[in-house]
N, C-alpha and C. Protein backbone atom coordinates (compact mmCIF):
# COMPACT_ATOMS: atom_id res chain seq x y z
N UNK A 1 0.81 -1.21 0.00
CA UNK A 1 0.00 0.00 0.00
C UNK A 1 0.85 1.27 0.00
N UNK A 2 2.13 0.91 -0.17
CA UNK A 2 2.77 1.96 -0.01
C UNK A 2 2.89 2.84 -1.29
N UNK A 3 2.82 2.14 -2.54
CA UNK A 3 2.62 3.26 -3.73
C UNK A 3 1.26 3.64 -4.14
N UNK A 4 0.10 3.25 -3.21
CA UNK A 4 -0.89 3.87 -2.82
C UNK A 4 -1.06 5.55 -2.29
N UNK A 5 -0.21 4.93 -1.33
CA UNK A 5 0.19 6.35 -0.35
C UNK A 5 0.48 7.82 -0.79
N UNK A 6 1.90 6.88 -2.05
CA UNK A 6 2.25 7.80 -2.37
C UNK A 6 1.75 7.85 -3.47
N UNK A 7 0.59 7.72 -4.36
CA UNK A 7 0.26 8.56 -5.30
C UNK A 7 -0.66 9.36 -4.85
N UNK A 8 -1.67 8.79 -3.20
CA UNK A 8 -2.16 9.83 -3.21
C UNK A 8 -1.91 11.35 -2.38
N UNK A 9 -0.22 11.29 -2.41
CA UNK A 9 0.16 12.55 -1.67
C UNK A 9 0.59 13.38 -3.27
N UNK A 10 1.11 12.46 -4.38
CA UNK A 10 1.92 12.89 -5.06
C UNK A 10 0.44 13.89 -6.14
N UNK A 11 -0.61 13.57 -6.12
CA UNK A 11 -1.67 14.21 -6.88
C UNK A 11 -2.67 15.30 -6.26
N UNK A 12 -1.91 14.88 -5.00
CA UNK A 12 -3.12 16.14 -4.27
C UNK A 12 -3.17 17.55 -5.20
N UNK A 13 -2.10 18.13 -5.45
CA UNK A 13 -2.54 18.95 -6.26
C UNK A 13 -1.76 19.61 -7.60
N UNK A 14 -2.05 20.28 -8.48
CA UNK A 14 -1.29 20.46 -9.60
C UNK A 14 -1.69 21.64 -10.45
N UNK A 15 -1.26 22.74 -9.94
CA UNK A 15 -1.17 24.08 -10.34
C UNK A 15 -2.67 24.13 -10.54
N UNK A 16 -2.47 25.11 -12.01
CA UNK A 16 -4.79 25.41 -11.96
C UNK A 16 -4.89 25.02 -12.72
N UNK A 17 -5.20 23.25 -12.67
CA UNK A 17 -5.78 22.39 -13.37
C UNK A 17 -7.40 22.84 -13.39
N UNK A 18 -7.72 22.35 -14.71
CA UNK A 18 -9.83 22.55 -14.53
C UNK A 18 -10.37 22.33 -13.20
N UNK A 19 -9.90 21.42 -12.87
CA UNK A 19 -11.29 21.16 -11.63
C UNK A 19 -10.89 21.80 -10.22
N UNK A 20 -9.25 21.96 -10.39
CA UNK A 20 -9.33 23.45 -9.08
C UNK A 20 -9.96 24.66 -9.58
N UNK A 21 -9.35 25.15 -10.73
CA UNK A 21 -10.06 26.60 -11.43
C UNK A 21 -11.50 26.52 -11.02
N UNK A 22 -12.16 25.45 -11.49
CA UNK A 22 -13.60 25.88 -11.07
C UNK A 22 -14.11 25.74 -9.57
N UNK A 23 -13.14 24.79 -9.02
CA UNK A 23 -13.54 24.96 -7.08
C UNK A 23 -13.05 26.51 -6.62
N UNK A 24 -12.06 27.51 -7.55
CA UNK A 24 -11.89 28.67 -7.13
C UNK A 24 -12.91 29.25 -7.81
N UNK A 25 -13.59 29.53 -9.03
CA UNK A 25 -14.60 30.04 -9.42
C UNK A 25 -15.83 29.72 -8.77
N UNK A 26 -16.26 28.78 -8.66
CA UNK A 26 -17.27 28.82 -7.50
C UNK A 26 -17.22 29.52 -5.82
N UNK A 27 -16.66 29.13 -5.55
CA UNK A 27 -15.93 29.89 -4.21
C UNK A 27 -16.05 31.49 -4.30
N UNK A 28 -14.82 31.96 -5.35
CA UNK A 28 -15.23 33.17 -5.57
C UNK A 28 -17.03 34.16 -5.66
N UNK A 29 -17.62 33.39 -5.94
CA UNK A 29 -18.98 33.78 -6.16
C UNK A 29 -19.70 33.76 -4.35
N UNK A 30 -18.82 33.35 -3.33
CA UNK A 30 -18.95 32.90 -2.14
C UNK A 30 -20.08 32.08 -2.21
N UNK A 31 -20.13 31.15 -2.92
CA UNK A 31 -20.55 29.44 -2.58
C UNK A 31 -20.12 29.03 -1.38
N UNK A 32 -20.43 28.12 -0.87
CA UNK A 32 -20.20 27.09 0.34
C UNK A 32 -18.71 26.24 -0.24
N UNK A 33 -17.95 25.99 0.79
CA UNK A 33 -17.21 25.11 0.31
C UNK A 33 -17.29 23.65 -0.36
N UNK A 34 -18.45 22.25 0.18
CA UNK A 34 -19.22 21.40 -0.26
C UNK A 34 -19.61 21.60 -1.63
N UNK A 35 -20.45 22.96 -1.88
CA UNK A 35 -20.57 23.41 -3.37
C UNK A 35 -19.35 23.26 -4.64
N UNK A 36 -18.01 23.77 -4.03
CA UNK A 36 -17.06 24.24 -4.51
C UNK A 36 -16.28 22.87 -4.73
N UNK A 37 -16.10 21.72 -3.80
CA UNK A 37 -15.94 20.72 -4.10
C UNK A 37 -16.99 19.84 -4.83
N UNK A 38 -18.06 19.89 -4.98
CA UNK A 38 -18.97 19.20 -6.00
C UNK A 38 -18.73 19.49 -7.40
N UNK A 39 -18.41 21.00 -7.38
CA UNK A 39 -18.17 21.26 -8.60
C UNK A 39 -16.97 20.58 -9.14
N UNK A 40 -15.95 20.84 -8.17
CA UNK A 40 -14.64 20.08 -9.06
C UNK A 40 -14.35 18.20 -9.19
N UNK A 41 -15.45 17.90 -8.53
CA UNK A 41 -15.38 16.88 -8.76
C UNK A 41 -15.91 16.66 -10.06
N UNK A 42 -17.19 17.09 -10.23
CA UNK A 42 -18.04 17.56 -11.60
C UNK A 42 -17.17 17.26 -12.93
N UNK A 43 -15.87 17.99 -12.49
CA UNK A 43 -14.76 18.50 -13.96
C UNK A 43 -13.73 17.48 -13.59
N UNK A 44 -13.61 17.34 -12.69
CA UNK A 44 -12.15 16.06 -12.62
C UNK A 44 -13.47 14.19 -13.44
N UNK A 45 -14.55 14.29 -12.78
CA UNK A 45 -15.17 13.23 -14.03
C UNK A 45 -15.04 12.76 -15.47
N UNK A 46 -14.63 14.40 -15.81
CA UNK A 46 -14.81 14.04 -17.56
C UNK A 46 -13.37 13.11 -17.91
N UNK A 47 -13.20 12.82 -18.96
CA UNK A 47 -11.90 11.67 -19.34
C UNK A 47 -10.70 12.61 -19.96
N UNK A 48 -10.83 13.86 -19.99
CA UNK A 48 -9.53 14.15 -20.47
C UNK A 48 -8.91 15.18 -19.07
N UNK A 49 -9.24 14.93 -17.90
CA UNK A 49 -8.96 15.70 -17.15
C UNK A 49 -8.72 13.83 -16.09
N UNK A 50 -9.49 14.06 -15.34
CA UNK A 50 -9.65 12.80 -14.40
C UNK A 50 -9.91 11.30 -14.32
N UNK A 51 -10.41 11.33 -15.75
CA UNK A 51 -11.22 10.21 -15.66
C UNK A 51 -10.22 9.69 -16.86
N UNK A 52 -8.98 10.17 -17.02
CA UNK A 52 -8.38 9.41 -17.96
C UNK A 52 -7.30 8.28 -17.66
N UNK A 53 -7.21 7.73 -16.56
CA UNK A 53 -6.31 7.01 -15.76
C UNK A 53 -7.60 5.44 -16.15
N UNK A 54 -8.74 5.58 -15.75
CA UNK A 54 -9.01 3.78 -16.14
C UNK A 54 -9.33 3.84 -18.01
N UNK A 55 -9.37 4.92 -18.53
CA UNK A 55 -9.14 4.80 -19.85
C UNK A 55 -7.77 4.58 -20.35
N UNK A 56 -7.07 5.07 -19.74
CA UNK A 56 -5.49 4.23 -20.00
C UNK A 56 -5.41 2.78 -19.40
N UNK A 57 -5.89 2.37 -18.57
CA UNK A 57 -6.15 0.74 -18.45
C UNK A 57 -7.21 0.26 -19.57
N UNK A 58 -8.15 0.73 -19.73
CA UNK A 58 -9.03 0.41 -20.72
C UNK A 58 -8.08 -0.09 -22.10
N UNK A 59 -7.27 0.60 -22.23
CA UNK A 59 -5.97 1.01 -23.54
C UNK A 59 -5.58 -0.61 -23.53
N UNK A 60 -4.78 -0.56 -22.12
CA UNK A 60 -3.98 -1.32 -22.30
C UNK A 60 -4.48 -2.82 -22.29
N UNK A 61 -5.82 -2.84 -21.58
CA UNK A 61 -6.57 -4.42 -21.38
C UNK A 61 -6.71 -4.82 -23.08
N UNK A 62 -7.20 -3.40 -23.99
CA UNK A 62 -7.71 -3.57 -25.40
C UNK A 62 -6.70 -4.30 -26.65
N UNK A 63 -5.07 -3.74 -25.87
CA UNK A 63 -3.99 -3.90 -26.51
C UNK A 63 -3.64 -5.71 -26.31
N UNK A 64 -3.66 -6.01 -25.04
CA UNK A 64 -3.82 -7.23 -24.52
C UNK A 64 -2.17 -8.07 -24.77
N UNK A 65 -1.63 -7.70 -25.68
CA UNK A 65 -0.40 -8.27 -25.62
C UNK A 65 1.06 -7.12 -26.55
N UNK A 66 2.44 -7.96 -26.08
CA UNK A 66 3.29 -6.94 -26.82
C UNK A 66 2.91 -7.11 -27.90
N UNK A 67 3.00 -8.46 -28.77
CA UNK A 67 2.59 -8.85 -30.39
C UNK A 67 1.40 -7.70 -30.52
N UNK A 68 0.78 -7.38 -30.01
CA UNK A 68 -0.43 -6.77 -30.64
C UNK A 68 -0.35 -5.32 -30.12
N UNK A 69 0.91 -5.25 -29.93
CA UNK A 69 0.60 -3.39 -29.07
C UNK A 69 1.21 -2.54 -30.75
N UNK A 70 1.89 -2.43 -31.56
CA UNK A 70 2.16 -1.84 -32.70
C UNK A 70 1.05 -2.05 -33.57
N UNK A 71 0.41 -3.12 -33.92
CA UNK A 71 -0.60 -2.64 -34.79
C UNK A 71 -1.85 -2.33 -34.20
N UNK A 72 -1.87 -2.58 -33.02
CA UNK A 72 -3.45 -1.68 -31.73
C UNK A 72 -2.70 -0.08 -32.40
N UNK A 73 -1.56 0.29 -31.72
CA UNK A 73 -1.60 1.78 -31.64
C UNK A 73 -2.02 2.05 -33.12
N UNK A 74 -0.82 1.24 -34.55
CA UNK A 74 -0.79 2.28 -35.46
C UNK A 74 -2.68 2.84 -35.96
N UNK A 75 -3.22 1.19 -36.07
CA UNK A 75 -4.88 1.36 -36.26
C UNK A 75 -5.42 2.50 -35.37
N UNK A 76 -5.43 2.43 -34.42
CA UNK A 76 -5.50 3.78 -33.48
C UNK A 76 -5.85 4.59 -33.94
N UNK A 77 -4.41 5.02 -34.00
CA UNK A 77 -3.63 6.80 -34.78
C UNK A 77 -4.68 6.85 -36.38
N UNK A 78 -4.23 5.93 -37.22
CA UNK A 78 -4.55 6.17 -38.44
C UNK A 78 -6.24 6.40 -38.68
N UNK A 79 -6.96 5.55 -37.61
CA UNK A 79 -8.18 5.93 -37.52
C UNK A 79 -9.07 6.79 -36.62
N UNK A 80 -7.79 7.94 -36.71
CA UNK A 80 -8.05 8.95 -35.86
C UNK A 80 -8.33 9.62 -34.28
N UNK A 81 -8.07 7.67 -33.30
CA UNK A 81 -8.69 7.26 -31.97
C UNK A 81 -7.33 8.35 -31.11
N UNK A 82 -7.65 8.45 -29.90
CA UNK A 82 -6.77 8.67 -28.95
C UNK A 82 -5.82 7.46 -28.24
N UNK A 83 -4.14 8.40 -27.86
CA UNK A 83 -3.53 7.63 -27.39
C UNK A 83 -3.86 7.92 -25.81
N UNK A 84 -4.44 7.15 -24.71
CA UNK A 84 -4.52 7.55 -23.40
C UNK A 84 -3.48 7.66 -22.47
N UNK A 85 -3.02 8.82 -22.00
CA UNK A 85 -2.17 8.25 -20.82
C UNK A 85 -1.13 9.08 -21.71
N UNK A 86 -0.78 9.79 -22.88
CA UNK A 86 -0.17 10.45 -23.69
C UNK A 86 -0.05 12.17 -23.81
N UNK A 87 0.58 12.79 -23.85
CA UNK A 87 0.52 14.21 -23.57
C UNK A 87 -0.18 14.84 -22.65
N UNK A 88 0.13 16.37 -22.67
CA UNK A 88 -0.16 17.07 -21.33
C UNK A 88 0.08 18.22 -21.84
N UNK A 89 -0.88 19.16 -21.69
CA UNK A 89 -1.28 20.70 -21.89
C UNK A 89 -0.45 21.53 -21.22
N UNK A 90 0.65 20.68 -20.10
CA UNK A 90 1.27 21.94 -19.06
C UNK A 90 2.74 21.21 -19.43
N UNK A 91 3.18 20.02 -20.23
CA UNK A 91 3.94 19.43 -20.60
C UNK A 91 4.35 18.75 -22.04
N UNK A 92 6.29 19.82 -22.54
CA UNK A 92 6.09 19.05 -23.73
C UNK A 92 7.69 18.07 -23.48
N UNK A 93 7.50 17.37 -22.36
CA UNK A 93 8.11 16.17 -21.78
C UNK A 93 7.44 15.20 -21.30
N UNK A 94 8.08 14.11 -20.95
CA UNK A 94 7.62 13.48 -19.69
C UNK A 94 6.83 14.12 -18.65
N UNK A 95 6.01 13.60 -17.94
CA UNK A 95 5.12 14.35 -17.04
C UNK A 95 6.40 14.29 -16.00
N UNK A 96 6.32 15.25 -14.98
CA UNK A 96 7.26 14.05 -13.85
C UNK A 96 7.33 13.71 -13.25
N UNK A 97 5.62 13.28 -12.60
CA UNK A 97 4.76 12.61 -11.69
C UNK A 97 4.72 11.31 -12.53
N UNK A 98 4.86 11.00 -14.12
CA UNK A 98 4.63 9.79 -14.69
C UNK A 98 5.86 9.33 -14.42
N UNK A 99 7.51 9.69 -14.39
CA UNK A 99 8.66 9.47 -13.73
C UNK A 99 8.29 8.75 -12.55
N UNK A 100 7.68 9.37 -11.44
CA UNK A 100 8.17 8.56 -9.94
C UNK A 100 6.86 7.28 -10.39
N UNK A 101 5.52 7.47 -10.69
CA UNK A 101 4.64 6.82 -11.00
C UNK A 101 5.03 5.13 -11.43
N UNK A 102 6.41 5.71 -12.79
CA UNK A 102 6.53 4.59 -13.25
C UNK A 102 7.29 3.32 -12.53
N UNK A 103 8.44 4.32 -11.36
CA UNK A 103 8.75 3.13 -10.63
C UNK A 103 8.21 2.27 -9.56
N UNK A 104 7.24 3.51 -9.13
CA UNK A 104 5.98 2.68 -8.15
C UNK A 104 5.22 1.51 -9.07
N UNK A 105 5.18 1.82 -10.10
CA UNK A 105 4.58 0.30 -10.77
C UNK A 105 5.77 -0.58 -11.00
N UNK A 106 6.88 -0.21 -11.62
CA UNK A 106 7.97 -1.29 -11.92
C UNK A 106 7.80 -2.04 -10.57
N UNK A 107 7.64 -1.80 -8.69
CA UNK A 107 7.62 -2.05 -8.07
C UNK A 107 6.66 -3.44 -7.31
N UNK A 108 5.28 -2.66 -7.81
CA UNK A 108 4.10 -3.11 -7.55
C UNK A 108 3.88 -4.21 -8.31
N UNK A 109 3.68 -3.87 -9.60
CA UNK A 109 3.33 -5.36 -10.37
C UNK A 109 4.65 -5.21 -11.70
N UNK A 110 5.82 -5.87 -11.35
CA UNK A 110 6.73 -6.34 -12.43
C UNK A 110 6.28 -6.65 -13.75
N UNK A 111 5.24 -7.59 -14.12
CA UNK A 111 5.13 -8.42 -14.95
C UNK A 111 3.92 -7.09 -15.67
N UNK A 112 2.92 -6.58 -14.97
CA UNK A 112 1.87 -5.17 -15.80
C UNK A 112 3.10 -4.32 -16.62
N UNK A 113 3.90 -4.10 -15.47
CA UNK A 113 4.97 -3.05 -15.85
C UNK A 113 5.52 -3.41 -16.63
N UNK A 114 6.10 -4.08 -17.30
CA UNK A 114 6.71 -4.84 -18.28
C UNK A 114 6.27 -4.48 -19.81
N UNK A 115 4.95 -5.00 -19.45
CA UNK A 115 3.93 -4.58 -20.47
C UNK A 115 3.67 -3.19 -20.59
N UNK A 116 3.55 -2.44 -19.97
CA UNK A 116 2.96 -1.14 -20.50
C UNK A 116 4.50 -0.34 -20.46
N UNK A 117 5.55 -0.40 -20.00
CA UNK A 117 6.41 0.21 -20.78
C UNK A 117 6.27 -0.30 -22.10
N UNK A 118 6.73 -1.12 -22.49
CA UNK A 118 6.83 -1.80 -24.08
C UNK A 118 5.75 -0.66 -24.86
N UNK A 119 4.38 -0.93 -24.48
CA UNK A 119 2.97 -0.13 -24.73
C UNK A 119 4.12 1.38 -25.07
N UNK A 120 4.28 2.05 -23.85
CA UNK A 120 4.83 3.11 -23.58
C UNK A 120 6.10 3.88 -24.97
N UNK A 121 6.72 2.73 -24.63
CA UNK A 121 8.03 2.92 -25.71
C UNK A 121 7.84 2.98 -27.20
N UNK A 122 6.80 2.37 -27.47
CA UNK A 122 6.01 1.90 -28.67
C UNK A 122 5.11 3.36 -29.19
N UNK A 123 4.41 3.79 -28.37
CA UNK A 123 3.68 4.48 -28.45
C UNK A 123 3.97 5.96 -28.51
N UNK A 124 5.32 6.35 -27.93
CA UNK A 124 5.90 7.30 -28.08
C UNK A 124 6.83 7.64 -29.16
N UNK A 125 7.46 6.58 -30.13
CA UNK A 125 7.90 6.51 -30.98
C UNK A 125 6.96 6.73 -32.15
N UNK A 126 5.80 5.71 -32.21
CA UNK A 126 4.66 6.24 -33.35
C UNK A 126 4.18 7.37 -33.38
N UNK A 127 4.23 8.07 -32.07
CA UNK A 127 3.52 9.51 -31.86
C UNK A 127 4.18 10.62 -32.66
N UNK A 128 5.74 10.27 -32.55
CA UNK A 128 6.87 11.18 -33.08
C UNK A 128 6.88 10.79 -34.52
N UNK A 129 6.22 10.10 -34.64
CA UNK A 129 6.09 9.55 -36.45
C UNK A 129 5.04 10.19 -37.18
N UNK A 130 4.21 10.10 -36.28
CA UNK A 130 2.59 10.36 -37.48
C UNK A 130 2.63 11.82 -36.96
N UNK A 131 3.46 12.08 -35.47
CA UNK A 131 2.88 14.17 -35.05
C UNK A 131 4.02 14.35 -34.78
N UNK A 132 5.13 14.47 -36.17
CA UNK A 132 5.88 15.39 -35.23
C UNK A 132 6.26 16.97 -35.05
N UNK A 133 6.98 16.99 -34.32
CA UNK A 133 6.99 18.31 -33.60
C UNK A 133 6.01 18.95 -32.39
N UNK A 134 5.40 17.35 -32.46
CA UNK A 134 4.13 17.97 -30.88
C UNK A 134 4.88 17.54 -29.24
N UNK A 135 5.71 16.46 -29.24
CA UNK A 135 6.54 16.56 -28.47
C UNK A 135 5.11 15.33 -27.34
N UNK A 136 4.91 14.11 -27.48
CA UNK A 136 3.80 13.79 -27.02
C UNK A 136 4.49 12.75 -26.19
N UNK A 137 4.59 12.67 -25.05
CA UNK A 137 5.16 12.06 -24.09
C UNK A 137 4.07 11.59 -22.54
N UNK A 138 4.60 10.49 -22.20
CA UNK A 138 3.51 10.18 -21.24
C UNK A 138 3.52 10.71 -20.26
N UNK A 139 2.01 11.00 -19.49
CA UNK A 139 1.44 11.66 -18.65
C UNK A 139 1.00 10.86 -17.37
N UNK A 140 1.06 11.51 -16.49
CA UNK A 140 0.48 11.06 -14.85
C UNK A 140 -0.77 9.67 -15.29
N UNK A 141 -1.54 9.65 -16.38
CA UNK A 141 -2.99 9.05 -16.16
C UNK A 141 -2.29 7.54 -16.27
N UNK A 142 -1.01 7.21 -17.41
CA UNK A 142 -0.79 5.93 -17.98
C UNK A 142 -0.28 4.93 -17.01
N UNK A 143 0.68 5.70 -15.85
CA UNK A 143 1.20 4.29 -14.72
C UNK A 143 0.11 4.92 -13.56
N UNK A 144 -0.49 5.52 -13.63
CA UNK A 144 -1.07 5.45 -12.50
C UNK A 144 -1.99 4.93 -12.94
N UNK A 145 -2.63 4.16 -14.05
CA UNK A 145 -3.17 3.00 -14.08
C UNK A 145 -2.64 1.72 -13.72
N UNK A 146 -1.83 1.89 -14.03
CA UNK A 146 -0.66 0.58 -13.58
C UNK A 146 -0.96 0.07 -12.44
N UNK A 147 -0.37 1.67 -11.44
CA UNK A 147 -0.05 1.41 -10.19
C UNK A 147 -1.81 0.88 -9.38
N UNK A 148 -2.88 1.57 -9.85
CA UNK A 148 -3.99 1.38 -8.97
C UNK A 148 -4.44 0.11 -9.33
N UNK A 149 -4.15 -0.39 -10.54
CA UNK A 149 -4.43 -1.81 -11.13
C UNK A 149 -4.01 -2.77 -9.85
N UNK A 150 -2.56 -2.80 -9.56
CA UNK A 150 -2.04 -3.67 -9.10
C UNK A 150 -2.02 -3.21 -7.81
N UNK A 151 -2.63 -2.61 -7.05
CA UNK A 151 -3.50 -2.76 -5.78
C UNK A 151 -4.88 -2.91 -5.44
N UNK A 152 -5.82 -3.40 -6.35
CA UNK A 152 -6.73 -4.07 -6.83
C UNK A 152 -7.53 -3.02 -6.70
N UNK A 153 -7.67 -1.73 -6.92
CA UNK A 153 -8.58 -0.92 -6.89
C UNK A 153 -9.11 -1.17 -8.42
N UNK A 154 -10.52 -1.24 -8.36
CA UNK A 154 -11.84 -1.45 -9.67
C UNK A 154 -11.61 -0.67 -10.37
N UNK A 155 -11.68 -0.32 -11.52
CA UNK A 155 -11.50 0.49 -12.36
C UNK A 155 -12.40 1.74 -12.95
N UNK A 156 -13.88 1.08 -12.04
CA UNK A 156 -14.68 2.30 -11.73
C UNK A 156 -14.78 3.26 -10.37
N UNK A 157 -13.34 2.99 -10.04
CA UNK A 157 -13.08 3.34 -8.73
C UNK A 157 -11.73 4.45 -8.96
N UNK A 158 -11.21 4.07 -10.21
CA UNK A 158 -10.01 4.94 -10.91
C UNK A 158 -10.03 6.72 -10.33
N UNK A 159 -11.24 6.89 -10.65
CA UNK A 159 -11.79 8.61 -10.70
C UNK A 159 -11.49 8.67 -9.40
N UNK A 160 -12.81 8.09 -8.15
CA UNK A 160 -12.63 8.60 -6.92
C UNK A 160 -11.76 8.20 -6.90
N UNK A 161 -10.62 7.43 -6.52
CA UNK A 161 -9.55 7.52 -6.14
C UNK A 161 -8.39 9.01 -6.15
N UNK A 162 -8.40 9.25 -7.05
CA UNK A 162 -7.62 10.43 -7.79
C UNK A 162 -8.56 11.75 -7.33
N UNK A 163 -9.96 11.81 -7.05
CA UNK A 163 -10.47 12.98 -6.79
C UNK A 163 -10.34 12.74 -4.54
N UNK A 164 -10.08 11.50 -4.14
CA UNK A 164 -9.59 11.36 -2.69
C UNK A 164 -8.50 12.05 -2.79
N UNK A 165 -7.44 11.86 -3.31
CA UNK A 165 -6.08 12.58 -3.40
C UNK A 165 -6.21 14.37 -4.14
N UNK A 166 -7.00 14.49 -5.04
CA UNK A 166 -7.37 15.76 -5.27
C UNK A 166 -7.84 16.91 -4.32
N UNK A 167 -8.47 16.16 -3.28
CA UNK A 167 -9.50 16.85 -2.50
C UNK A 167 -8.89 18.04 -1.87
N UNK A 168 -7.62 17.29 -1.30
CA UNK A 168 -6.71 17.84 -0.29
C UNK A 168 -6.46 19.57 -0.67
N UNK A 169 -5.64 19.56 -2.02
CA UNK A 169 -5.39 20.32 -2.77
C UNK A 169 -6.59 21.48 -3.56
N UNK A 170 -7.89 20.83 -3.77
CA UNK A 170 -9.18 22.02 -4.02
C UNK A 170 -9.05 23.05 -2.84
N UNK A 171 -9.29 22.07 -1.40
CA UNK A 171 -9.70 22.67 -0.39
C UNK A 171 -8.75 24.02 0.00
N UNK A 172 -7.32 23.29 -0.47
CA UNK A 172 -6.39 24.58 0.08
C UNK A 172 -6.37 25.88 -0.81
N UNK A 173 -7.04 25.45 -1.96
CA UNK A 173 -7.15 26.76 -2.87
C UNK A 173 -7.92 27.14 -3.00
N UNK A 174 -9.50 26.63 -2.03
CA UNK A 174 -10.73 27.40 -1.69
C UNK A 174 -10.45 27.99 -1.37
N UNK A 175 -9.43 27.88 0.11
CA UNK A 175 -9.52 28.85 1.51
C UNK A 175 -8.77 29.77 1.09
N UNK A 176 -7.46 29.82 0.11
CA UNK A 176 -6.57 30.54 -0.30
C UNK A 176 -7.83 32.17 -1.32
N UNK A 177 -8.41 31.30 -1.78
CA UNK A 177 -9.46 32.09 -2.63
C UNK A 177 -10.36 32.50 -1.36
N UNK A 178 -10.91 32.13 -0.90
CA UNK A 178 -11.87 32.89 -0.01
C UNK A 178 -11.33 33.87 1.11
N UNK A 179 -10.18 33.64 1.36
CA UNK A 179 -9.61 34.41 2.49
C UNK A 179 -8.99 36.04 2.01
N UNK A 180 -8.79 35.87 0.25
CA UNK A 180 -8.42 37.51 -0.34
C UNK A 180 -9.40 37.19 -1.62
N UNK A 181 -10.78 37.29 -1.09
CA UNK A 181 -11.51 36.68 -2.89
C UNK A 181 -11.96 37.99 -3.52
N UNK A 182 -11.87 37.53 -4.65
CA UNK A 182 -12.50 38.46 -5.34
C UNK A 182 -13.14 37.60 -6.74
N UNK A 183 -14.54 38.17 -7.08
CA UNK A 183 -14.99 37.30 -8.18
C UNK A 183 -14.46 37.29 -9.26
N UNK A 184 -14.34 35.74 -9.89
CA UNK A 184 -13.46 35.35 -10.81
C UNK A 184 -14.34 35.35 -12.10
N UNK A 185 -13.98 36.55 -13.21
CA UNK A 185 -15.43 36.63 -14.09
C UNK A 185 -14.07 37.14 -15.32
N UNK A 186 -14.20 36.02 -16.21
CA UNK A 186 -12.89 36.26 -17.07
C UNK A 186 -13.95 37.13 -18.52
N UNK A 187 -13.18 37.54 -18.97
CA UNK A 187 -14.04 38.30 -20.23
C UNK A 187 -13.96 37.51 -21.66
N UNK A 188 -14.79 37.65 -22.31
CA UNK A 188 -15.08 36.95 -23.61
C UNK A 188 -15.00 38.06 -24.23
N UNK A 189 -14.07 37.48 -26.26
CA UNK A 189 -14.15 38.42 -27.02
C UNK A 189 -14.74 37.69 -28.22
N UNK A 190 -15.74 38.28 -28.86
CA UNK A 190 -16.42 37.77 -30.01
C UNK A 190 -15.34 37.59 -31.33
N UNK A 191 -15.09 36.78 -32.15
CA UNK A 191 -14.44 36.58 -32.87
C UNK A 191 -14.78 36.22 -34.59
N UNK A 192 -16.40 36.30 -34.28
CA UNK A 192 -17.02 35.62 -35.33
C UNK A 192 -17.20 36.29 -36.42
N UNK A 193 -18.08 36.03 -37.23
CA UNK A 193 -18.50 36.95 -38.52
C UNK A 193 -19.09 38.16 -37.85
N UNK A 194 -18.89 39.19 -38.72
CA UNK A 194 -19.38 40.78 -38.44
C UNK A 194 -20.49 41.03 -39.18
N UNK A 195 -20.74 39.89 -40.43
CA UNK A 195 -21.70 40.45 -41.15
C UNK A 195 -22.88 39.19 -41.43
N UNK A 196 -23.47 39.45 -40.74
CA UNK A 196 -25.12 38.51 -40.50
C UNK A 196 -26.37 39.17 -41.01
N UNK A 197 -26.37 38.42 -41.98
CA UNK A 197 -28.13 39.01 -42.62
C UNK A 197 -29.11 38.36 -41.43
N UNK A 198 -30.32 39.46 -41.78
CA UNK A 198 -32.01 38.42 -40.78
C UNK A 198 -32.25 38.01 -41.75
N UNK A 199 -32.79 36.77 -41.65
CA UNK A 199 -33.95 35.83 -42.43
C UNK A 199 -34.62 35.72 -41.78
N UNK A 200 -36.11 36.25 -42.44
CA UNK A 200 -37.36 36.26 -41.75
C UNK A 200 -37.85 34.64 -41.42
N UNK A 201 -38.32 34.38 -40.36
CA UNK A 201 -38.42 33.44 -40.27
C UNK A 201 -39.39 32.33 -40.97
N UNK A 202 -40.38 32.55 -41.25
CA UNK A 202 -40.89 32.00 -42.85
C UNK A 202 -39.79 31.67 -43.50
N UNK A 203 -38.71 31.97 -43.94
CA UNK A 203 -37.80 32.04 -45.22
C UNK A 203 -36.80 30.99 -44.68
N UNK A 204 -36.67 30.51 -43.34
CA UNK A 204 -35.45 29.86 -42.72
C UNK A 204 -35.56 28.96 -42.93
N UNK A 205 -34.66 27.70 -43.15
CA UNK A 205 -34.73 25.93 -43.41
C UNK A 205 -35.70 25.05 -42.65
């Protein structure tokens, strides 16, 4: 349980990811704190934020072996699918939570680990093939599937897990926000066409 532990000290929190931004945007509006955490749980749900850690197991159950991990990815890529567990919006490296991540799995389960480096190595090489210059390197979601795999946590259990270790980190940037708040109301600029005819509505499709 010990690379339990530590993933869930190592995720508590991570700059202004979506689902803190909006536990500080709610807050700001002086919401309740409960509120402010519902919300970010809300946004850590979706799969390209939180919920992408049992979709990177999903990946790898689909891949099922090394023989079959090069032509899983290239079909993938070529048919336009996502690689899970692959790039990062605040990173054009290695994550470097997927660094300590990966040896907590080399640790935990040898024989998973085995496999999803291979996955890993494979997958980062095709990435640099079909995109390059995007710099697409693995992210926190891919061994920390690993790692929660091989402490038998369910895989519909992936999310809360990661929003238990999240929590820590909303809360401290509620209070941080509520203690000098001010409402968080970002501005929008229209970008669209300038020139719009009316069609009477009779006349519309």
């Amino acid at each position: 349980m010990r690379g339990l532990d530590a993933y869930l000290v190592m995720l508590a929190d991570h700059n202004m990811n979506a689902s803190t931004f909006t536990a500080r945007i709610v807050i700001s509006t002086t919401s309740d704190l409960a509120s402010a955490v519902v919300a970010a749980i809300s946004t850590l749900k979706g799969p390209l934020h939180g919920g992408a850690a049992d979709k990177a197991q999903e990946m790898l159950s689909a891949i099922g072996s090394a023989e079959n991990a090069e032509p899983w990815i290239r079909s993938t890529m070529n048919n336009g699918g996502r690689l899970m567990g692959f790039g990062h919006r605040a990173y054009k490296t290695t994550d470097p939570r997927a660094e300590e991540l990966r040896e907590m799995a080399r640790h935990a389960d040898p024989v998973g680990f085995a496999f999803a480096q291979h996955v890993e190595e494979l997958a980062v090489s095709i990435l640099a093939e079909i995109k390059p210059g995007r710099r697409l390197y693995t992210n926190v979601d891919f061994y920390s599937a690993v790692l929660l795999s091989s402490v038998g946590i369910p895989l519909d259990l992936f999310t809360p897990t990661f929003a238990v270790a999240r929590i820590a980190g909303w809360t401290a940037h509620i209070l941080e926000q509520a203690a000098n708040n001010r409402l968080i109301r970002p501005l929008a600029e229209y970008t669209g066409s300038d020139k719009r005819e009316f069609v009477p509505l009779d006349q519309r499709p």
